[in-house]
C-alpha atoms as a PDB file:
ATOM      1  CA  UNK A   1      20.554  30.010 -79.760  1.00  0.00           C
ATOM      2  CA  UNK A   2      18.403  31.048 -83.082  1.00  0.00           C
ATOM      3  CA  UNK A   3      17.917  28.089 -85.274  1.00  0.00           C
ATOM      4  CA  UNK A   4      19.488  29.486 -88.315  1.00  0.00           C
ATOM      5  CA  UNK A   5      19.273  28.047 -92.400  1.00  0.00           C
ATOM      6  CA  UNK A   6      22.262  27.868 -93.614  1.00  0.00           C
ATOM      7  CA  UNK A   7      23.983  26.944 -97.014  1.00  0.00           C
ATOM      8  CA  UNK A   8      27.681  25.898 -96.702  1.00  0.00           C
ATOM      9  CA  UNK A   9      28.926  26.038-100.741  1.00  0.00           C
ATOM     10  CA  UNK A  10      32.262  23.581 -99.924  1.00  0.00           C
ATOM     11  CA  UNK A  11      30.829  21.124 -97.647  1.00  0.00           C
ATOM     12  CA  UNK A  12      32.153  17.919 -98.240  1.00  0.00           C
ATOM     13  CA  UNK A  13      35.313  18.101 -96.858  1.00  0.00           C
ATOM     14  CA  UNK A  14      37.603  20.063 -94.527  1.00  0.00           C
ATOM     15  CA  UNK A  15      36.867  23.173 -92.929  1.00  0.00           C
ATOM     16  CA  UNK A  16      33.323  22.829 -95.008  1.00  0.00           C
ATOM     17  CA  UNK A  17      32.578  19.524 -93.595  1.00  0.00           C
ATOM     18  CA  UNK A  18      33.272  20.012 -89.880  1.00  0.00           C
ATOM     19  CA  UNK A  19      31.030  23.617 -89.258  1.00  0.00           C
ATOM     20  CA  UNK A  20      28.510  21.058 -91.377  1.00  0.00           C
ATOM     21  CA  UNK A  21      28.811  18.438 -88.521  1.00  0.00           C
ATOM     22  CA  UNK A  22      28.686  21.004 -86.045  1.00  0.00           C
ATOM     23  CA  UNK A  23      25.699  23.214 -87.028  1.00  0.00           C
ATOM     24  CA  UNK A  24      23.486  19.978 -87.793  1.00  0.00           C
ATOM     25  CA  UNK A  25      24.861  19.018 -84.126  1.00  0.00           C
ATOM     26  CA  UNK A  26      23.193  22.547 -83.125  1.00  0.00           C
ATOM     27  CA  UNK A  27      20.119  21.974 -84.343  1.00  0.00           C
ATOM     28  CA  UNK A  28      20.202  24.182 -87.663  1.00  0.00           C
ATOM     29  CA  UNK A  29      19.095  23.543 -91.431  1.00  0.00           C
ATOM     30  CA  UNK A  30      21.856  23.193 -94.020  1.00  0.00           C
ATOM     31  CA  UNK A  31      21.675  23.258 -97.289  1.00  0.00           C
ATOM     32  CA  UNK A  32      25.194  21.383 -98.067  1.00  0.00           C
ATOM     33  CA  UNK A  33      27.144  21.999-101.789  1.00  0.00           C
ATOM     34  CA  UNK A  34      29.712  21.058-103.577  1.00  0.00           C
ATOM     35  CA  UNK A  35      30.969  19.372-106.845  1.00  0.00           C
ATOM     36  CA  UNK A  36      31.161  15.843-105.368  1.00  0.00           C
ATOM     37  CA  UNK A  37      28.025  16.163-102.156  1.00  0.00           C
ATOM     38  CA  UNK A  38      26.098  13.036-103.314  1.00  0.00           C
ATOM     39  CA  UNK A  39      29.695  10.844-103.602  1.00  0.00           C
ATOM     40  CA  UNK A  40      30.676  11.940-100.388  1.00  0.00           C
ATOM     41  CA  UNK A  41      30.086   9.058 -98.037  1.00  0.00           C
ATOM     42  CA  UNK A  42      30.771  11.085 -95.149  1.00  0.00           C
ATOM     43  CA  UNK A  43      28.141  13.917 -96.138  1.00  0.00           C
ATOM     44  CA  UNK A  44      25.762  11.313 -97.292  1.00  0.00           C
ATOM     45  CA  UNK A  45      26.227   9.352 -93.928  1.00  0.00           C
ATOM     46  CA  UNK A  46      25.269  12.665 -91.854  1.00  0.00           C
ATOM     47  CA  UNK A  47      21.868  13.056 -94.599  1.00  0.00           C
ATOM     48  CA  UNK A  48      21.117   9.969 -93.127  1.00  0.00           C
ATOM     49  CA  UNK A  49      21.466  10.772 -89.615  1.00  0.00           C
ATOM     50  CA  UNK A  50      19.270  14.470 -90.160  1.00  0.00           C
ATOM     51  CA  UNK A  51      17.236  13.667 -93.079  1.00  0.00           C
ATOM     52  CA  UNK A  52      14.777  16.667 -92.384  1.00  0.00           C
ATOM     53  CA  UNK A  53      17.275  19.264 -91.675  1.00  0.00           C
ATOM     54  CA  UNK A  54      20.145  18.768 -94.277  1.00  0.00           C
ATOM     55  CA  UNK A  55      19.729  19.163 -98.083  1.00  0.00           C
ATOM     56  CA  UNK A  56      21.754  18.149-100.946  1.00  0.00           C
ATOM     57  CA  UNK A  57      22.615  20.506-103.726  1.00  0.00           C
ATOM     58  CA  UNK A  58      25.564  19.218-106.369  1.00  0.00           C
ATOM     59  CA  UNK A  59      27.162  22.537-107.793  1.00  0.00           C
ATOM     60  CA  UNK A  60      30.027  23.148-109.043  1.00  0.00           C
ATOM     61  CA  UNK A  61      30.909  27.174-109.625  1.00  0.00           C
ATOM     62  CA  UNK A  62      33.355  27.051-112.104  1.00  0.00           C
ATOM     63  CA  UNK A  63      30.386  26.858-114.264  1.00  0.00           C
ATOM     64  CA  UNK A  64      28.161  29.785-114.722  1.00  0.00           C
ATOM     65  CA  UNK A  65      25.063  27.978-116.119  1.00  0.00           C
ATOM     66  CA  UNK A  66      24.750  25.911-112.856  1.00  0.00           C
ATOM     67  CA  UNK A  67      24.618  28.812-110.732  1.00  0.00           C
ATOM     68  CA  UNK A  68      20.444  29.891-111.116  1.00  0.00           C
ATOM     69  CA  UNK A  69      19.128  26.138-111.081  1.00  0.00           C
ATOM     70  CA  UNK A  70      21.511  25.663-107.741  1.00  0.00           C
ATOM     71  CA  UNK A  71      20.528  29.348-105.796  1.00  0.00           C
ATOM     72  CA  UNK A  72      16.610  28.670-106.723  1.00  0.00           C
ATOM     73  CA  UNK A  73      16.887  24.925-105.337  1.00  0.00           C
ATOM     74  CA  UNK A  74      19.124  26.434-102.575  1.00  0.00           C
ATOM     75  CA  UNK A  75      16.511  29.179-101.626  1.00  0.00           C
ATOM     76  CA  UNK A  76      13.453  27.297-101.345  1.00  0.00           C
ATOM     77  CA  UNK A  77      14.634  24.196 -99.872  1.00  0.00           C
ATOM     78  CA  UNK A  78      13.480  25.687 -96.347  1.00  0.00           C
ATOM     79  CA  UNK A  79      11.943  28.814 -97.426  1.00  0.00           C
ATOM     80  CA  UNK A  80      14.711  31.201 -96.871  1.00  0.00           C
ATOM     81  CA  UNK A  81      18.263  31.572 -96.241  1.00  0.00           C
ATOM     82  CA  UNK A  82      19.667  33.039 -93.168  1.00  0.00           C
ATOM     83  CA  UNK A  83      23.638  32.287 -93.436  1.00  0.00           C
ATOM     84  CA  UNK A  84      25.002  31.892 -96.909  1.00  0.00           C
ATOM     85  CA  UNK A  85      28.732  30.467 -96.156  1.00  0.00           C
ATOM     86  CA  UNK A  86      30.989  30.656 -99.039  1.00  0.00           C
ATOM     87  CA  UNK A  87      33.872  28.189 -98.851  1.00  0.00           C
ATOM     88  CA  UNK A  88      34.946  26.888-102.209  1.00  0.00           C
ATOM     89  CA  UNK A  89      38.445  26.756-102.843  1.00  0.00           C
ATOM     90  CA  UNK A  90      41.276  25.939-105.146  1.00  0.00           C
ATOM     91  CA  UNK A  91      44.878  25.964-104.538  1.00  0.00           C
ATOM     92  CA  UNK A  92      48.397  25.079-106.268  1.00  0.00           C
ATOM     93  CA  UNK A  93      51.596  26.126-105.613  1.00  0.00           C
ATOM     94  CA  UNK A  94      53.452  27.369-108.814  1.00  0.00           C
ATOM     95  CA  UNK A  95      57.254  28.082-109.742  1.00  0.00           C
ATOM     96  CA  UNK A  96      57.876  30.263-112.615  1.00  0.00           C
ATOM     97  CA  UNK A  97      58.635  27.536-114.584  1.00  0.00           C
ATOM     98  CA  UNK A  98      55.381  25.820-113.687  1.00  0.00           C
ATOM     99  CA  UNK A  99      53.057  28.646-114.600  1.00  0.00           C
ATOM    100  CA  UNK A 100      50.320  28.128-116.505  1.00  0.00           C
ATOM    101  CA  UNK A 101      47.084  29.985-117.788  1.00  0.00           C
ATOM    102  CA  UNK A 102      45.053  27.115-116.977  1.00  0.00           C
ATOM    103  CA  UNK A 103      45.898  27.041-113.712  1.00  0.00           C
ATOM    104  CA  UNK A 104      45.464  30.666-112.786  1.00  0.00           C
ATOM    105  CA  UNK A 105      42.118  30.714-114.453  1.00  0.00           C
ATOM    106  CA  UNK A 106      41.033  27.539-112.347  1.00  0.00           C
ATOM    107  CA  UNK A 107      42.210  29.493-109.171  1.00  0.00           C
ATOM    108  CA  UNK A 108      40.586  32.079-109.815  1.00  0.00           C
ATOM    109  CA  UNK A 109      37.216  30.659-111.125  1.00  0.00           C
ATOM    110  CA  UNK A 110      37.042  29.210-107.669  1.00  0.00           C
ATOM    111  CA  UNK A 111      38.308  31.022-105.226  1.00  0.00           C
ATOM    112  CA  UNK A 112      37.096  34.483-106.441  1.00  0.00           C
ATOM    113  CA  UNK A 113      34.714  33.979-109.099  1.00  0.00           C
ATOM    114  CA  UNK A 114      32.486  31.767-107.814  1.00  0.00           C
ATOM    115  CA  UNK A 115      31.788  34.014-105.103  1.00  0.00           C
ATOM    116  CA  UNK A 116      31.337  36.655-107.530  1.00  0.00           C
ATOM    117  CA  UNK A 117      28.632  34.336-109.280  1.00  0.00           C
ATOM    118  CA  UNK A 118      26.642  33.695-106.399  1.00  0.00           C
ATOM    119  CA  UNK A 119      26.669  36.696-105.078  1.00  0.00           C
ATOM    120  CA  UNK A 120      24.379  38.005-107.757  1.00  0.00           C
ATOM    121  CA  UNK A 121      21.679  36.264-107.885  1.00  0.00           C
ATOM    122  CA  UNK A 122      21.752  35.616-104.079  1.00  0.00           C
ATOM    123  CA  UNK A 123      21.731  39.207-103.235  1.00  0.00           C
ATOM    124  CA  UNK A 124      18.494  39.891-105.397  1.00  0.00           C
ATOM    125  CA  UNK A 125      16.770  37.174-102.909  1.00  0.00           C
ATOM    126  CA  UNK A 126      18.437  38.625 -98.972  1.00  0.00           C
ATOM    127  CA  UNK A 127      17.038  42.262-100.196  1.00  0.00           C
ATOM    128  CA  UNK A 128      13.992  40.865-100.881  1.00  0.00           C
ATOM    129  CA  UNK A 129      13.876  39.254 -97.006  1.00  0.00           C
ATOM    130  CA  UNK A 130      15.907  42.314 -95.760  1.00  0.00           C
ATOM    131  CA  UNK A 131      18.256  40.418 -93.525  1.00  0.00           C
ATOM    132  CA  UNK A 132      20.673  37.756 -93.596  1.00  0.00           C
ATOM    133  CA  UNK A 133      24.045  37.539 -93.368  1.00  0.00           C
ATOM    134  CA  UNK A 134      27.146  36.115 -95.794  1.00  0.00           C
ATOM    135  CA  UNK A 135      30.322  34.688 -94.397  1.00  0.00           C
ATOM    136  CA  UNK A 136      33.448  34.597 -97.195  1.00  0.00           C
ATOM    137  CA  UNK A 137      36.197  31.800 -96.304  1.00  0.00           C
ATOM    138  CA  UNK A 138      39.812  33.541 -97.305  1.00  0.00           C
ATOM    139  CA  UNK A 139      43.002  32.831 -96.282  1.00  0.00           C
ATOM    140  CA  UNK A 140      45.932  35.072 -94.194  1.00  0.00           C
ATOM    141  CA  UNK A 141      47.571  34.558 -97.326  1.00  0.00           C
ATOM    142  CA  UNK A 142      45.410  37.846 -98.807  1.00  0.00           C
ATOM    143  CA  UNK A 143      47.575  40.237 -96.740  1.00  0.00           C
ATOM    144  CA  UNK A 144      50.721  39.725 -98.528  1.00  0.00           C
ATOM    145  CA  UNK A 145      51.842  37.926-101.725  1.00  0.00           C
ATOM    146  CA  UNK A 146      54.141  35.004-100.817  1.00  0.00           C
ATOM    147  CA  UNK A 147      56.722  33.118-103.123  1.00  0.00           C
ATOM    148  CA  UNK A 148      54.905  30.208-105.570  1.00  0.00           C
ATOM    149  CA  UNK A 149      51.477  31.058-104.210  1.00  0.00           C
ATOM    150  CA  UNK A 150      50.427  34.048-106.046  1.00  0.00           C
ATOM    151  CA  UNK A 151      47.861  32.186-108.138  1.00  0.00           C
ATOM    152  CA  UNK A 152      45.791  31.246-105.010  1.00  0.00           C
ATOM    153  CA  UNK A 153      46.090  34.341-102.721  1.00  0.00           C
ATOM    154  CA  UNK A 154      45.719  36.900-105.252  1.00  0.00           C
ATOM    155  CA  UNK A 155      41.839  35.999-105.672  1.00  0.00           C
ATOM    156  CA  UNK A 156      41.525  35.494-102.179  1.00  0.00           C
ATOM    157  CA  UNK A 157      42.455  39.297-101.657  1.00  0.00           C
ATOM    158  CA  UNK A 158      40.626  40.301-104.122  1.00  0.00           C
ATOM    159  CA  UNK A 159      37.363  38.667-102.646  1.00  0.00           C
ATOM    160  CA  UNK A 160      38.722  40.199 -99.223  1.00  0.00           C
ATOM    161  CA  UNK A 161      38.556  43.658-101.587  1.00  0.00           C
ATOM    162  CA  UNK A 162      35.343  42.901-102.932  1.00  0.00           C
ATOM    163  CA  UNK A 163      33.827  42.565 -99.334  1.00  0.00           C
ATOM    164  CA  UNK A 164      35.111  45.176 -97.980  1.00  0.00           C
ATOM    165  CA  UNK A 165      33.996  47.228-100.688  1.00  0.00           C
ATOM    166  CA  UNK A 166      30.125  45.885-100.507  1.00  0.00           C
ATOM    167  CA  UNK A 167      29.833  45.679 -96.499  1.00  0.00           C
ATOM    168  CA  UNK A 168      29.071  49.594 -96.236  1.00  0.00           C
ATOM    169  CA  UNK A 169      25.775  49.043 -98.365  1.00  0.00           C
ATOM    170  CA  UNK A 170      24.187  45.371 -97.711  1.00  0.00           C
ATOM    171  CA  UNK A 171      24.427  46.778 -94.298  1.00  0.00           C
ATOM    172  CA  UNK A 172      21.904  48.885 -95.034  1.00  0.00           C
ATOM    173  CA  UNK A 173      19.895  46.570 -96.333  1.00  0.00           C
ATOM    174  CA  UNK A 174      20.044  44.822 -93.484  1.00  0.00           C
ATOM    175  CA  UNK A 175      22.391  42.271 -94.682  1.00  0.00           C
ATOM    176  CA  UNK A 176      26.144  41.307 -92.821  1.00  0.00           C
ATOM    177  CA  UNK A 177      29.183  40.201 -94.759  1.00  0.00           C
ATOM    178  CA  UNK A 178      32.082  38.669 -92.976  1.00  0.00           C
ATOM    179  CA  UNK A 179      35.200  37.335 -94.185  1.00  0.00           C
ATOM    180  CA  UNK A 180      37.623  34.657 -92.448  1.00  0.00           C
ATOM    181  CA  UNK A 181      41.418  34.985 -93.154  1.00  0.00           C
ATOM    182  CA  UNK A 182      42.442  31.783 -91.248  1.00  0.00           C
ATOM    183  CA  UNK A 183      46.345  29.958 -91.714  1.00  0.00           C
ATOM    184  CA  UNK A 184      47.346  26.465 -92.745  1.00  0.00           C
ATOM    185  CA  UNK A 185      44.623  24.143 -92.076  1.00  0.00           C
ATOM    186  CA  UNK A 186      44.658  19.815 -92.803  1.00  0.00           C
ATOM    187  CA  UNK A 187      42.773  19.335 -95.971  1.00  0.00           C
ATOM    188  CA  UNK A 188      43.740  17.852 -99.600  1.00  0.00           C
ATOM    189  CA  UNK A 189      44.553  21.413-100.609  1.00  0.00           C
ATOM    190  CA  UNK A 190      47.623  21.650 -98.311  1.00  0.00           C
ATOM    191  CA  UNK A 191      48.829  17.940 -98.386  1.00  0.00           C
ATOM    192  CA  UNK A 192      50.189  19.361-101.739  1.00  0.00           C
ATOM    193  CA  UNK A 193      52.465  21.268 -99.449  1.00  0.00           C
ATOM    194  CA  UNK A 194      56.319  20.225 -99.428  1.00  0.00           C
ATOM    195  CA  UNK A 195      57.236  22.947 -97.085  1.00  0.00           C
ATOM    196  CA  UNK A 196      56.543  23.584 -93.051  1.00  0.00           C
ATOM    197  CA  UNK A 197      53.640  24.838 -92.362  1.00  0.00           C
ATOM    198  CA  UNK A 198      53.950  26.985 -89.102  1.00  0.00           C
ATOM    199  CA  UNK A 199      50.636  26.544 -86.748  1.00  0.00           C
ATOM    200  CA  UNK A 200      49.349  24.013 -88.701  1.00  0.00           C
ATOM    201  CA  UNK A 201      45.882  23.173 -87.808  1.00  0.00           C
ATOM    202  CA  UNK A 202      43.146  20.517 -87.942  1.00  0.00           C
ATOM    203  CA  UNK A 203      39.844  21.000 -89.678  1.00  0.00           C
ATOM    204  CA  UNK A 204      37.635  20.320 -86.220  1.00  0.00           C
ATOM    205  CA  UNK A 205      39.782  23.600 -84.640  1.00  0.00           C
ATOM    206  CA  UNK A 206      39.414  25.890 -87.631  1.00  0.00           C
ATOM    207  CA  UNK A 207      36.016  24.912 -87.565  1.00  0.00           C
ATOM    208  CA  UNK A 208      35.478  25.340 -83.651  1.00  0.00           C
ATOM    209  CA  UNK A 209      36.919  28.942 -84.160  1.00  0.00           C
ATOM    210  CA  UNK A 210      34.888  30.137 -86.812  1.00  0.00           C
ATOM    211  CA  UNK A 211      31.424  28.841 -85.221  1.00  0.00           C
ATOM    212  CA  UNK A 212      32.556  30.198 -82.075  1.00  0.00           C
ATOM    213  CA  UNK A 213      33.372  34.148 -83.439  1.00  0.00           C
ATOM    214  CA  UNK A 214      30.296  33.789 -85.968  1.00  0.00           C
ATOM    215  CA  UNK A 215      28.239  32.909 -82.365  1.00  0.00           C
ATOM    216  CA  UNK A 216      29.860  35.169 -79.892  1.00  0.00           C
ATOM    217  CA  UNK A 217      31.156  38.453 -82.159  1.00  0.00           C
ATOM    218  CA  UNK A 218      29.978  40.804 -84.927  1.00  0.00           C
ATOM    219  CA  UNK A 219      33.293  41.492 -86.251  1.00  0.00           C
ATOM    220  CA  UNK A 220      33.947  42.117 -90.088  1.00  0.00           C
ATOM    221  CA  UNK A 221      36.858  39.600 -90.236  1.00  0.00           C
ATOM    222  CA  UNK A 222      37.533  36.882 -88.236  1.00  0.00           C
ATOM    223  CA  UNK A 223      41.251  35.876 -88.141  1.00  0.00           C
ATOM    224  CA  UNK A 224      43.350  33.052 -86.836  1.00  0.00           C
ATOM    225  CA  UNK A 225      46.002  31.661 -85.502  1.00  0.00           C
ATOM    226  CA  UNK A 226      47.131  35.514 -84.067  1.00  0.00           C
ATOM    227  CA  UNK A 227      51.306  34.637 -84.724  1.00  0.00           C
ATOM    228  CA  UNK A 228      50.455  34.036 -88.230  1.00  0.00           C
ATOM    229  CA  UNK A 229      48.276  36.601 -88.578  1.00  0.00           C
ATOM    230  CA  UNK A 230      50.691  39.266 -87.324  1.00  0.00           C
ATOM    231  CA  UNK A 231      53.542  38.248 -88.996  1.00  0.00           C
ATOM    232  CA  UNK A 232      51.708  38.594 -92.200  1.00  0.00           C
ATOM    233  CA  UNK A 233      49.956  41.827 -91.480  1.00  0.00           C
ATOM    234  CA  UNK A 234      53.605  43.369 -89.985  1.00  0.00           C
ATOM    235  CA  UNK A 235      54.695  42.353 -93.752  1.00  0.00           C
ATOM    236  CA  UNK A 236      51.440  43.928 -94.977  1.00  0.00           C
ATOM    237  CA  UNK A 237      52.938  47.543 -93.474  1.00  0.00           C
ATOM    238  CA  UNK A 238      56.453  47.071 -93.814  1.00  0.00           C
ATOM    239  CA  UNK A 239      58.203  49.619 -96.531  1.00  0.00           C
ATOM    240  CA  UNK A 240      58.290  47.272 -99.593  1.00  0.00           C
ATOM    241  CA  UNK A 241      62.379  47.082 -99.728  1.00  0.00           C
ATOM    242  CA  UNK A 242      61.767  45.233 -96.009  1.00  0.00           C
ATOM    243  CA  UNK A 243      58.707  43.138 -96.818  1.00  0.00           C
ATOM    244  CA  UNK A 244      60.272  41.998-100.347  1.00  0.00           C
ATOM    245  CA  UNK A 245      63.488  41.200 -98.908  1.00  0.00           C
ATOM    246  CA  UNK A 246      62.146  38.701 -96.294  1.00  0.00           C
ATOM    247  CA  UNK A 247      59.651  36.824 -98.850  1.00  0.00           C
ATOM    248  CA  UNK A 248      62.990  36.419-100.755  1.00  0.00           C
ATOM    249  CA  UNK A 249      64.553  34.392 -98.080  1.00  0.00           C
ATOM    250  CA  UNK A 250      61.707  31.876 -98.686  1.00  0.00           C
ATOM    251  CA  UNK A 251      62.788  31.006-102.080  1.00  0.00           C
END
């Protein structure tokens, strides 16, 4: 296996966390980011344990002036970047009478725009080194707008949009871009959850699937669990009169 360098932007818990555990197990670099990395004492625990092959970089990419400092201390903390593994997200599930501009902004700052701000100043760097590749952490919840969680999908397409829409020319550049639309996972984002959560998963297995189709395949997306992910695309391709009419049932 290549020894890759690898920024995870998300790291310090979750999905974020475990591929961090597991890539350091590997033997790669990471570069490890987030709002909260140095009060983590989980992430600071496993800086102990690979002091030469994991990095530190606080970050939080709601705010635009952080962005430069963070990619330039990002970049040259080995050198070079080989993975850049976008993971940052925000979520909050929102009645009608709940709704709130604050809310939708923060949602979208994160789980969209934070991409978007990276992305720029990142992709100046991988044409420069002609290769590399970028891996974009959605959600199953871009195929089709569900009931109360419109604020947090509807970026999450839209960075599904935005990929899709870029692959065609970093590939010529010599740069891949993948995207992950994975279901219901353990973390503090869907604790806030008062509803079943069908093929519910634990960080460790999310994680475990992702490394394993970033390793073994060179697919665009990578998706998971495949019920989930059917059901949702099915809705995706229904006539909207059919689609519409089952959401409504989850009211």
């Amino acid at each position: 296996m290549k020894t890759l360098k690898i920024w995870i932007v998300g790291a310090s818990s979750g999905i974020g966390f475990e591929l961090l555990k597991r890539w350091l197990s590997e033997g790669h670099y990471l570069i490890a980011s987030s709002r909260n990395i140095h009060t983590s004492p989980e992430v600071t625990a496993l800086q102990k344990t690979y002091p030469d092959r994991l990095v530190l970089i606080p970050i939080d990419i709601t705010e635009p002036n952080e962005i430069a400092e963070a990619v330039h201390h990002a970049w040259h903390a080995y050198g070079s970047i080989d993975r850049w593994f976008y993971n940052a997200g925000e979520y909050e599930m929102l009645r009608i009478e709940e709704w709130n501009s604050d809310a939708f902004e923060q949602m979208n700052a994160t789980n969209y725009l934070g991409a978007v701000r990276l992305m720029i100043p990142l992709s100046k760097k991988f044409l420069a080194q002609g290769h590399g590749e970028w891996v974009w952490n959605s959600s199953l919840s871009s195929y089709f707008g569900l009931p109360y969680g419109g604020a947090y999908s509807a970026p999450k397409a839209a960075l599904i949009n935005l990929a899709e829409s870029i692959a065609p020319e970093l590939e010529s550049h010599g740069i891949q871009i993948r995207v992950i639309n994975h279901g219901f996972v353990k973390t503090r984002l869907t604790r806030k959850n008062n509803f079943p959560m069908p093929q519910l998963m634990e960080p460790s297995y999310a994680a475990f699937k992702i490394a394993d189709a970033l390793e073994h395949s060179n697919s665009f997306e990578i998706r998971f669990p495949k019920a989930l992910a059917w059901f949702l695309a099915l809705l995706r391709h229904l006539p909207y009169r059919i689609s519409l009419s089952l959401t409504r049932k989850a009211l």
